[in-house]
Protein backbone atom coordinates (compact mmCIF):
# COMPACT_ATOMS: atom_id res chain seq x y z
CA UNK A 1 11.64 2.62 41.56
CA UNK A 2 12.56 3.16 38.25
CA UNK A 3 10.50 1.77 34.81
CA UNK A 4 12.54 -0.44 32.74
CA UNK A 5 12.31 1.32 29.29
CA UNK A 6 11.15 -0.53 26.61
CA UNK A 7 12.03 0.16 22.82
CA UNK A 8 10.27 2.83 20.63
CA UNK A 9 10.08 0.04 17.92
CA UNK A 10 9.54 -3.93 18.92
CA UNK A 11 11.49 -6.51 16.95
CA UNK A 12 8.50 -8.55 15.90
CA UNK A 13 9.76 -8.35 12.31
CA UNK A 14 8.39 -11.54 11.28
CA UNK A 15 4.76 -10.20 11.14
CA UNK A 16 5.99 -6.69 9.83
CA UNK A 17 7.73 -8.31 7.02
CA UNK A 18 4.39 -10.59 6.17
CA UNK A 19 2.38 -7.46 6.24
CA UNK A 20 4.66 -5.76 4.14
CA UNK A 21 4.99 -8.60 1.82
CA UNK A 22 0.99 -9.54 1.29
CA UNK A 23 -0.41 -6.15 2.28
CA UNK A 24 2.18 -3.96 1.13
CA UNK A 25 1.39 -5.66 -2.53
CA UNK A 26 -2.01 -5.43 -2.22
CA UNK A 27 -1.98 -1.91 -1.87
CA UNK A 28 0.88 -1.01 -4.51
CA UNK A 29 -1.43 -2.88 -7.11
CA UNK A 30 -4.55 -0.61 -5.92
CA UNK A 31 -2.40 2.27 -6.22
CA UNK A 32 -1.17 1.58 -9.43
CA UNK A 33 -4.42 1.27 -10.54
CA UNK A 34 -5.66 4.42 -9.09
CA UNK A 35 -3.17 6.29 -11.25
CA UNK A 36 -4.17 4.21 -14.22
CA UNK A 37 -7.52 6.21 -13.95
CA UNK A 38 -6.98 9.34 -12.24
CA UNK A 39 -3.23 9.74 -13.74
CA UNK A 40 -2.83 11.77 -17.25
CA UNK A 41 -4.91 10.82 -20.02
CA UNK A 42 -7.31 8.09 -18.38
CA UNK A 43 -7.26 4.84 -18.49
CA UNK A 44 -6.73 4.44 -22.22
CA UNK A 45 -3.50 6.26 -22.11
CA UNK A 46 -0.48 5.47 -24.63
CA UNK A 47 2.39 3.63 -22.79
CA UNK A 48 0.17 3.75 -19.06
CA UNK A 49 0.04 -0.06 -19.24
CA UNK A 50 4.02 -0.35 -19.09
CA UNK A 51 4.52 2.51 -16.93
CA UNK A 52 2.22 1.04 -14.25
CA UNK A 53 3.58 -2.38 -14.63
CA UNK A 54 7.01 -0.49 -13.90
CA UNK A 55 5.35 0.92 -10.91
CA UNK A 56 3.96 -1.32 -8.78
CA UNK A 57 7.45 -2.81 -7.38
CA UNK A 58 8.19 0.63 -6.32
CA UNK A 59 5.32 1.31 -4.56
CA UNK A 60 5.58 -2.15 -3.00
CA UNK A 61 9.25 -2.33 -1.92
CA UNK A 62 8.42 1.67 -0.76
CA UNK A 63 5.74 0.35 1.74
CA UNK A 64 7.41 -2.97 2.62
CA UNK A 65 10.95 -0.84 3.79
CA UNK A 66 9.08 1.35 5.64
CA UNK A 67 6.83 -1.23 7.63
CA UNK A 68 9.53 -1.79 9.82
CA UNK A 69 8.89 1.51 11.29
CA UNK A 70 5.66 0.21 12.80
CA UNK A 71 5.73 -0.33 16.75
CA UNK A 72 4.55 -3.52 16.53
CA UNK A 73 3.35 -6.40 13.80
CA UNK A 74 -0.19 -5.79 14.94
CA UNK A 75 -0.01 -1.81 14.26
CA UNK A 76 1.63 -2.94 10.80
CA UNK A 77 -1.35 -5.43 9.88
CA UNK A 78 -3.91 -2.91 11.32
CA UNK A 79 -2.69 0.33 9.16
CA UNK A 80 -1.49 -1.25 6.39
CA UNK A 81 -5.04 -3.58 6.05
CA UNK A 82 -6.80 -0.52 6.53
CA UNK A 83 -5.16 1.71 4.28
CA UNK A 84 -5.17 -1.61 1.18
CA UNK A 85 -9.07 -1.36 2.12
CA UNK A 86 -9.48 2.25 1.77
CA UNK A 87 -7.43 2.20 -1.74
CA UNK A 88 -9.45 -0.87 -3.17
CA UNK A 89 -12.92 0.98 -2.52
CA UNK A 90 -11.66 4.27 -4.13
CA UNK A 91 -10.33 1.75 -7.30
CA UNK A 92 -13.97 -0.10 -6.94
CA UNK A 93 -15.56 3.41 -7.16
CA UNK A 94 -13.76 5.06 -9.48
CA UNK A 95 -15.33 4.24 -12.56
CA UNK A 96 -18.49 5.68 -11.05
CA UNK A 97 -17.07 8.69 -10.88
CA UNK A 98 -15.70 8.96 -13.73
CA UNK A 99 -18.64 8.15 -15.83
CA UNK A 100 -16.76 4.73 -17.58
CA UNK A 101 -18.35 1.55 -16.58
């Protein structure tokens, strides 16, 4: 008796495109401000401000088109909280590291 194949990727876009939305945000604005202090010239950088105001709707609509790539909603939430989480340590630590508090 044969399996009945199920797809490689579930449509439970509702909860992908939430994730993307809220999480996917979340993370471009931790990226962002990773660059801010590890990009070139520091923090206090000429014209950083603007370009990383610029930048954050890339990184976000980047992450929120490819959340629909997830299996499920729940893999989506899971990576996606996980990765926000490991971003906004590393930009909570930073200034440690880089001697500026």
């Amino acid at each position: 008796m044969a399996k009945p194949k199920t797809p490689a990727i579930q449509p439970d876009w509702i909860s992908k495109t939430l994730a993307g939305a809220l999480l996917g945000f979340a993370l471009a604005v931790a990226i962002s401000g990773l660059f801010a202090w590890w990009g070139p010239g520091g923090i206090g950088a000429p014209d950083k401000v603007q370009f990383n105001m610029w930048a954050i709707p890339l990184y976000w609509m980047t992450v929120w088109s490819l959340v629909y790539l997830f299996r499920t909603g729940l893999r989506a939430w899971l990576v996606l909280g996980s990765a926000t989480t490991a971003a906004h340590v590393a930009l909570f630590i930073t200034p440690q590291i880089l001697g500026a508090a």
